[in-house]
N, C-alpha and C. Protein backbone atom coordinates (compact mmCIF):
# COMPACT_ATOMS: atom_id res chain seq x y z
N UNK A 1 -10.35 -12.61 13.93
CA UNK A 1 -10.69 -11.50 13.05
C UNK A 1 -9.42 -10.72 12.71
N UNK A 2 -9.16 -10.42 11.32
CA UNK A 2 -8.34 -9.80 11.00
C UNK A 2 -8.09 -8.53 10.77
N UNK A 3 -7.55 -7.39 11.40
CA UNK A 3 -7.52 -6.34 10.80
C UNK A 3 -5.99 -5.53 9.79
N UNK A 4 -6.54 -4.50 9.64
CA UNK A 4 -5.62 -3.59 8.64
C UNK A 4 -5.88 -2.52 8.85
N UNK A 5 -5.10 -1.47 9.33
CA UNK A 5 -4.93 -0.19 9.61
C UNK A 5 -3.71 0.54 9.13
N UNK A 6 -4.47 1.20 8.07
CA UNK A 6 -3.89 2.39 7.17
C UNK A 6 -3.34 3.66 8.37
N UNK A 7 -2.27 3.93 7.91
CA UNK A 7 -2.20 5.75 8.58
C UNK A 7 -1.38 6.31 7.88
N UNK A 8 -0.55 7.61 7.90
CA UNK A 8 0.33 8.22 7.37
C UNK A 8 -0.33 9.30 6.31
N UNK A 9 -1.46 8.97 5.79
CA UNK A 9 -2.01 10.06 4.54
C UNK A 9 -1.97 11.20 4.79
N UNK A 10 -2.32 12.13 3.92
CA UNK A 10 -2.57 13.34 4.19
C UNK A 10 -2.41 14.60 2.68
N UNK A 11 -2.28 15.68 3.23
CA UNK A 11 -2.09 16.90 1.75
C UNK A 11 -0.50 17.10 2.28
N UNK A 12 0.22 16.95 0.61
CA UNK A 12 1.70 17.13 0.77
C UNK A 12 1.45 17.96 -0.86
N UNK A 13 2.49 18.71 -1.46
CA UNK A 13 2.68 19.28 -2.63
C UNK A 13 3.29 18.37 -3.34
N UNK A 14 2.95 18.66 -4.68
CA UNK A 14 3.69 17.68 -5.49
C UNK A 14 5.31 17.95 -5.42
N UNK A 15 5.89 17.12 -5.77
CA UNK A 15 6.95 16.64 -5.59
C UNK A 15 7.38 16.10 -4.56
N UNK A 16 6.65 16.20 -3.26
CA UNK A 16 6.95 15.70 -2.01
C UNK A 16 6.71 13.98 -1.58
N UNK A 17 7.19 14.13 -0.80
CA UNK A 17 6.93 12.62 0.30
C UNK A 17 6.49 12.28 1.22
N UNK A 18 5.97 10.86 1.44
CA UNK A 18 4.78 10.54 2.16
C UNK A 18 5.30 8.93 2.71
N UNK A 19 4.87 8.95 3.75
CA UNK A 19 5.15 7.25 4.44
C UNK A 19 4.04 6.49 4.79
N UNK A 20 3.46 6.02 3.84
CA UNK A 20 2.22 5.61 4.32
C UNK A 20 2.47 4.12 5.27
N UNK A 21 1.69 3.61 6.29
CA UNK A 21 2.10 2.55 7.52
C UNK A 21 0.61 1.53 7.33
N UNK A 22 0.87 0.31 7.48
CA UNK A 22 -0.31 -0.78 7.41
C UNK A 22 0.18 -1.38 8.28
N UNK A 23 -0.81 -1.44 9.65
CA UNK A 23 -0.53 -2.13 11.10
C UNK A 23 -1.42 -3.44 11.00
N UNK A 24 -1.16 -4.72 10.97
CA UNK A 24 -1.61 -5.98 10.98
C UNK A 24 -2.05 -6.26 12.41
N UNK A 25 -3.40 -6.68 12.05
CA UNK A 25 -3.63 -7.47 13.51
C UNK A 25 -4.70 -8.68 13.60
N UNK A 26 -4.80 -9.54 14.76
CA UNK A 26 -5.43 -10.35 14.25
C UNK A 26 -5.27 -11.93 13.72
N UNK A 27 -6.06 -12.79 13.42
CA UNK A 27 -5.17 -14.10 13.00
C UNK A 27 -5.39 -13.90 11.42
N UNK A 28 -4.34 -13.40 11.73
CA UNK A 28 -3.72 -13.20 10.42
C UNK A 28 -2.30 -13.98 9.48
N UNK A 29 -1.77 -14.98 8.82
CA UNK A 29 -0.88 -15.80 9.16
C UNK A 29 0.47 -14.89 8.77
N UNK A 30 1.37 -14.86 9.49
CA UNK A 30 2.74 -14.09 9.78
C UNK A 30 3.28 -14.36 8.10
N UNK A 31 2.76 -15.22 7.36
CA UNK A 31 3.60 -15.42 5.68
C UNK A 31 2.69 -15.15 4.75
N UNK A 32 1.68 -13.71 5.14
CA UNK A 32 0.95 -13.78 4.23
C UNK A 32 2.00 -12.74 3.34
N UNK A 33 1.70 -12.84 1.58
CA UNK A 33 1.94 -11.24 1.65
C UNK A 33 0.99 -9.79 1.87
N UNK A 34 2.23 -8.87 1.03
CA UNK A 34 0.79 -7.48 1.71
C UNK A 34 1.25 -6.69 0.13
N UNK A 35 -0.05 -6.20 0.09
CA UNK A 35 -0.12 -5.20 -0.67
C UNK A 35 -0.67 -3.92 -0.55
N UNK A 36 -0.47 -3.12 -1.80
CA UNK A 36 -0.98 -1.37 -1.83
C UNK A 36 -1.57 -1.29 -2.94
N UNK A 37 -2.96 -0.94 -2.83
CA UNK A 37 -3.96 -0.56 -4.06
C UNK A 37 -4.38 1.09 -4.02
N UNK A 38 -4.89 1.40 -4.64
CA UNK A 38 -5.25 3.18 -4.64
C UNK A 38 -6.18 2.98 -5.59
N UNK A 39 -7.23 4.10 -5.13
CA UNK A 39 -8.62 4.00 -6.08
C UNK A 39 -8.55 5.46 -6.16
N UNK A 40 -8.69 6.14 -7.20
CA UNK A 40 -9.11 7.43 -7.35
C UNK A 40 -10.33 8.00 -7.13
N UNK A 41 -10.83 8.98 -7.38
CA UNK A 41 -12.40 9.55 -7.44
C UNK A 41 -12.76 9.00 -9.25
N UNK A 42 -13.35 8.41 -9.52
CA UNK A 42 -14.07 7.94 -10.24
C UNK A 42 -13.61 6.73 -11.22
N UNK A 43 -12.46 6.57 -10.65
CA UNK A 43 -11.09 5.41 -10.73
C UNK A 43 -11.75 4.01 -10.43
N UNK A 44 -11.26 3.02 -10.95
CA UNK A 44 -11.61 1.64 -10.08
C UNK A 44 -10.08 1.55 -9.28
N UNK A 45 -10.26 0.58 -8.58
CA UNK A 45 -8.85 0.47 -7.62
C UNK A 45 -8.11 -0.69 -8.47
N UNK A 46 -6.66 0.23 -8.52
CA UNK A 46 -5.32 -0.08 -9.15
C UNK A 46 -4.48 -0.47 -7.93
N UNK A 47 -3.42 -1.69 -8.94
CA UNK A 47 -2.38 -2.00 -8.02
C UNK A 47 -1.16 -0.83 -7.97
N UNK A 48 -0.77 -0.85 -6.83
CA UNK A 48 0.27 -0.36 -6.54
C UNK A 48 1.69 -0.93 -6.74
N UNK A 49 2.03 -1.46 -5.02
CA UNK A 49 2.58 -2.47 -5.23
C UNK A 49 2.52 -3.69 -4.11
N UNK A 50 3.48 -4.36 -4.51
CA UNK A 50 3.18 -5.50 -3.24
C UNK A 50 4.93 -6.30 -2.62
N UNK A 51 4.34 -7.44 -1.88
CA UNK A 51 5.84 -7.52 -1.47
C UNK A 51 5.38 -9.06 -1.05
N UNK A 52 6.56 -10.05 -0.58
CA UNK A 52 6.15 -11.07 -0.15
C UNK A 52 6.29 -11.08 1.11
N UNK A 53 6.23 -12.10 2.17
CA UNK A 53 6.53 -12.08 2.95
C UNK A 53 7.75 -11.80 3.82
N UNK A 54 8.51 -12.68 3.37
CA UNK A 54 10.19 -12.42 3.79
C UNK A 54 10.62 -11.12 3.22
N UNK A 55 9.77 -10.21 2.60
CA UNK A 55 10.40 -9.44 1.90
C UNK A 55 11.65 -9.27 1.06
N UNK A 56 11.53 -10.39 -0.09
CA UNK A 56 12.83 -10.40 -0.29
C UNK A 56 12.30 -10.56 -2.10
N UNK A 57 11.04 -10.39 -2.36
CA UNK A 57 10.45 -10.07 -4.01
C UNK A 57 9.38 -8.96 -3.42
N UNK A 58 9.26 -7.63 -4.70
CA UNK A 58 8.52 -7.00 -4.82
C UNK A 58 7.93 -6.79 -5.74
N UNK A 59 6.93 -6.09 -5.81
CA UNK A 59 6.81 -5.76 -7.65
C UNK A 59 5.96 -4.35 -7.35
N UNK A 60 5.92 -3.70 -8.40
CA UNK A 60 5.51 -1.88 -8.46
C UNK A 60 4.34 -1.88 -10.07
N UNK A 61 3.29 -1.12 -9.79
CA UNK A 61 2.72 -0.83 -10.96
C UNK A 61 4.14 -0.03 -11.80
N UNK A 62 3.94 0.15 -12.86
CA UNK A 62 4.70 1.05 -13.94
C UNK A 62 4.65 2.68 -13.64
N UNK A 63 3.78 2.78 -12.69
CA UNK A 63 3.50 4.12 -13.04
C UNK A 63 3.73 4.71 -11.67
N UNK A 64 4.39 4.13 -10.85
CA UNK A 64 5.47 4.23 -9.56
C UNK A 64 6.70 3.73 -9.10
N UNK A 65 7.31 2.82 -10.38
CA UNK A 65 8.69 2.29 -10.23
C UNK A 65 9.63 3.55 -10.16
N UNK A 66 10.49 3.14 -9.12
CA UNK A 66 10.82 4.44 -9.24
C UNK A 66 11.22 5.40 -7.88
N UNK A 67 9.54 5.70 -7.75
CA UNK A 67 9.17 6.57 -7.08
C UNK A 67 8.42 5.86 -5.52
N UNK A 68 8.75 5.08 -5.58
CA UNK A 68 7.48 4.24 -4.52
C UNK A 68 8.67 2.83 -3.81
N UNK A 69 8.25 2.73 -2.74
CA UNK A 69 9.34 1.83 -2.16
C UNK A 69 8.24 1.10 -0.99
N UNK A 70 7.87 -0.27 -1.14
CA UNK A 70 7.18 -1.25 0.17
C UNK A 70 8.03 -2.05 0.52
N UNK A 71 7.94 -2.06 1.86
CA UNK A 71 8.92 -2.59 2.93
C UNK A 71 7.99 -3.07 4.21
N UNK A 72 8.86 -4.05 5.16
CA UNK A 72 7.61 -4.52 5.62
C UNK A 72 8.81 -5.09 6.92
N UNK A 73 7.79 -4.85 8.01
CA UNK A 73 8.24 -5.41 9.47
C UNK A 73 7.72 -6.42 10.11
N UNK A 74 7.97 -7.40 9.86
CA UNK A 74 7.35 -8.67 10.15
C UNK A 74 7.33 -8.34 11.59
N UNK A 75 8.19 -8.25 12.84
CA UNK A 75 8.15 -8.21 14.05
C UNK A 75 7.10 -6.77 14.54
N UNK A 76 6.71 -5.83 13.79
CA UNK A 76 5.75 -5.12 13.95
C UNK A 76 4.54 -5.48 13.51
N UNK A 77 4.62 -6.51 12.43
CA UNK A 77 3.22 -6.86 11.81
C UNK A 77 2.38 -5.48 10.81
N UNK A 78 3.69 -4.66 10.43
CA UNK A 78 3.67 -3.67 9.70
C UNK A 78 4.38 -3.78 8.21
N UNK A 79 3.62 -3.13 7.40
CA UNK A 79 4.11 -2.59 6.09
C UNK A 79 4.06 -1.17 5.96
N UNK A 80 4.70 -0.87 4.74
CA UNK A 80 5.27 0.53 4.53
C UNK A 80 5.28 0.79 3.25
N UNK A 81 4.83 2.16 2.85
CA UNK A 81 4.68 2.76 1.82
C UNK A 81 5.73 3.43 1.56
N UNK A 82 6.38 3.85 1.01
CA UNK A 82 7.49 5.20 1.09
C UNK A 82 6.99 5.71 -0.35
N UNK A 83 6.42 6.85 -1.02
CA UNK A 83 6.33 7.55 -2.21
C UNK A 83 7.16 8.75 -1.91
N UNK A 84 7.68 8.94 -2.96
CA UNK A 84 8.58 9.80 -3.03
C UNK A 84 8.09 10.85 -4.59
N UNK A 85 8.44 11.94 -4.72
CA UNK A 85 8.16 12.57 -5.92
C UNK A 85 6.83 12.53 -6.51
N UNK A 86 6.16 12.74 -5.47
CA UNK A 86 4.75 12.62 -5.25
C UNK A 86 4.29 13.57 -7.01
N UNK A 87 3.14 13.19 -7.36
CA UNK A 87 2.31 14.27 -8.19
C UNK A 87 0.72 14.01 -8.56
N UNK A 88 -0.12 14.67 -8.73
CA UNK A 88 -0.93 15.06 -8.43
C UNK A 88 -2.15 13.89 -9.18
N UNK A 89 -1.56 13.05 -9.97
CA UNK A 89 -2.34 11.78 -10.34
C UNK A 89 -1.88 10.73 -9.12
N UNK A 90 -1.05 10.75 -8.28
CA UNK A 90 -1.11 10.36 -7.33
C UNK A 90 -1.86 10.02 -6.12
N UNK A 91 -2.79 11.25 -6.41
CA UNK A 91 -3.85 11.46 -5.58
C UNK A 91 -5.35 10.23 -5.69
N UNK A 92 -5.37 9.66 -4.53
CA UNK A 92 -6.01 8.39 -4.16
C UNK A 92 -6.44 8.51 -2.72
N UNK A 93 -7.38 7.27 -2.42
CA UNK A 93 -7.33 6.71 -1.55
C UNK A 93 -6.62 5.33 -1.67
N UNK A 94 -5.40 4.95 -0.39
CA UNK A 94 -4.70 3.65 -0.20
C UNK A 94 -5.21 2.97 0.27
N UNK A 95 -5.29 1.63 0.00
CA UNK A 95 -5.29 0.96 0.50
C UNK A 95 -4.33 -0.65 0.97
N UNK A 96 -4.39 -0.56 1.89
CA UNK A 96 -3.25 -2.05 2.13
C UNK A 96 -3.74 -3.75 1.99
N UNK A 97 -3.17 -4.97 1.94
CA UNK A 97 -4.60 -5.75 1.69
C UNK A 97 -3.15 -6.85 2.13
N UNK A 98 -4.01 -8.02 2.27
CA UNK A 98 -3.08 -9.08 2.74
C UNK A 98 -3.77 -10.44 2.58
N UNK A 99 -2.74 -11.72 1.74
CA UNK A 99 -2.96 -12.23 0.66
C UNK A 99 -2.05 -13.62 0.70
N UNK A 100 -2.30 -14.79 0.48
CA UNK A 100 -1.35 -15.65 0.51
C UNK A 100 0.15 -15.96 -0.27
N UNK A 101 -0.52 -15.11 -1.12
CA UNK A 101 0.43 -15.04 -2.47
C UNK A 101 0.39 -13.47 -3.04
N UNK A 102 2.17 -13.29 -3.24
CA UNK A 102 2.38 -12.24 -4.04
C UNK A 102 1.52 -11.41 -5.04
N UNK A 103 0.54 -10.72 -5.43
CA UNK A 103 -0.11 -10.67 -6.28
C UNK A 103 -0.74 -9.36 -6.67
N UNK A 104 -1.01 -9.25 -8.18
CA UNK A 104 -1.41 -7.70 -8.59
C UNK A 104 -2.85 -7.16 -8.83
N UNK A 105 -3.87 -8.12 -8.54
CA UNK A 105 -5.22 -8.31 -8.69
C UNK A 105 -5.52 -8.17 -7.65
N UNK A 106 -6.52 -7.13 -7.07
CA UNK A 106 -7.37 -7.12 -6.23
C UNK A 106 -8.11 -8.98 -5.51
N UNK A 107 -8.92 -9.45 -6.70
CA UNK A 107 -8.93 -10.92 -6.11
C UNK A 107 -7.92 -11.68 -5.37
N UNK A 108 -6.38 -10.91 -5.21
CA UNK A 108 -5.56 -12.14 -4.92
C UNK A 108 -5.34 -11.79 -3.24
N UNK A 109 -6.48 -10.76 -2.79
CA UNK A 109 -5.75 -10.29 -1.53
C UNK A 109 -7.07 -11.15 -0.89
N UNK A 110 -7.08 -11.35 0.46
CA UNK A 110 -8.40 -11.56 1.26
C UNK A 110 -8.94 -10.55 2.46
N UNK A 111 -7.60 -9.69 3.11
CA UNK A 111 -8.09 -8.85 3.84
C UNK A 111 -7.37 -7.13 3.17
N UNK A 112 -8.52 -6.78 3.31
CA UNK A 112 -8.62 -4.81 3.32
C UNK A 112 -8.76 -4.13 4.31
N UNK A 113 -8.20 -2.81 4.64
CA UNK A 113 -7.88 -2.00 5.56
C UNK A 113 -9.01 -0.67 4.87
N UNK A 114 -9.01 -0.22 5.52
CA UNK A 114 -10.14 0.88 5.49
C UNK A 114 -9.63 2.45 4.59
N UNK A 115 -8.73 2.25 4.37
CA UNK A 115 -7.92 3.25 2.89
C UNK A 115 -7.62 4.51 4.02
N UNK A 116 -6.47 5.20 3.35
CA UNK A 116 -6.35 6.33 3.91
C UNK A 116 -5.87 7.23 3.09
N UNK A 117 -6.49 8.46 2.96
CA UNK A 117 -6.19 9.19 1.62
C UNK A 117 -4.97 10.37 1.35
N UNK A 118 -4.52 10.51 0.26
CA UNK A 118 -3.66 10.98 -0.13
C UNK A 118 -3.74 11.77 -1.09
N UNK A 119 -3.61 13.46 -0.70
CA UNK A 119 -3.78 14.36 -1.86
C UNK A 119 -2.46 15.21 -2.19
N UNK A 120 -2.28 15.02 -3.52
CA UNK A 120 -0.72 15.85 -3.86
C UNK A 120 -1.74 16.96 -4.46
N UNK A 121 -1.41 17.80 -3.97
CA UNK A 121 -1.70 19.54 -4.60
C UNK A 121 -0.59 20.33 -5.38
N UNK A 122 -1.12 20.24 -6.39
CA UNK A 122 0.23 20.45 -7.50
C UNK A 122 -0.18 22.06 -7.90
């Protein structure tokens, strides 16, 4: 059984920063990749971004290049959010997801973590 555990969320002001953490566990295979989705309140869930395994390709929605940095600890079985210059469309629930392949579609992940939310108060 695989899990995914979100942490780091919380209320920060806009312009601020946030580290959001996705703890892997589970048989889960060590080359999957991982990703970051966010669903708003009445939002469907959008990609964020994602990363591959080796961490060595990423890719960012448009509307966080920039501002948003995923990084990932294979020997922790962790990924990482870093947003930076937070603002107030920002505001979501995250989620992390993990996937054989690099990818920007919700379909391309197989496991989800239970979201952890994030409010910029602008």
């Amino acid at each position: 059984q695989v899990q995914l555990v979100e942490s780091g969320g919380g209320l920060v002001q806009a312009g601020g920063s946030l580290r959001l953490s996705c703890a892997a566990s589970g048989r889960i295979s060590s080359t999957y990749a991982m990703g970051w989705f966010r669903q708003a309140p009445g939002k469907e869930r959008e990609f964020v971004a994602t990363i591959t395994w080796s961490g060595g390709r990423t890719r960012y929605a448009d509307s966080v290049k920039g501002r948003f940095t995923i990084s990932r600890d294979n020997a922790k079985n962790t990924v990482y959010l870093q947003m930076n210059s937070l603002t107030a469309e920002d505001t979501a629930v995250y989620y992390c997801a993990a996937g054989p392949l690099i990818a920007t579609l919700n379909n391309g992940y197989d496991y989800w973590g239970q979201g952890t939310q994030v409010t910029v108060s602008s």
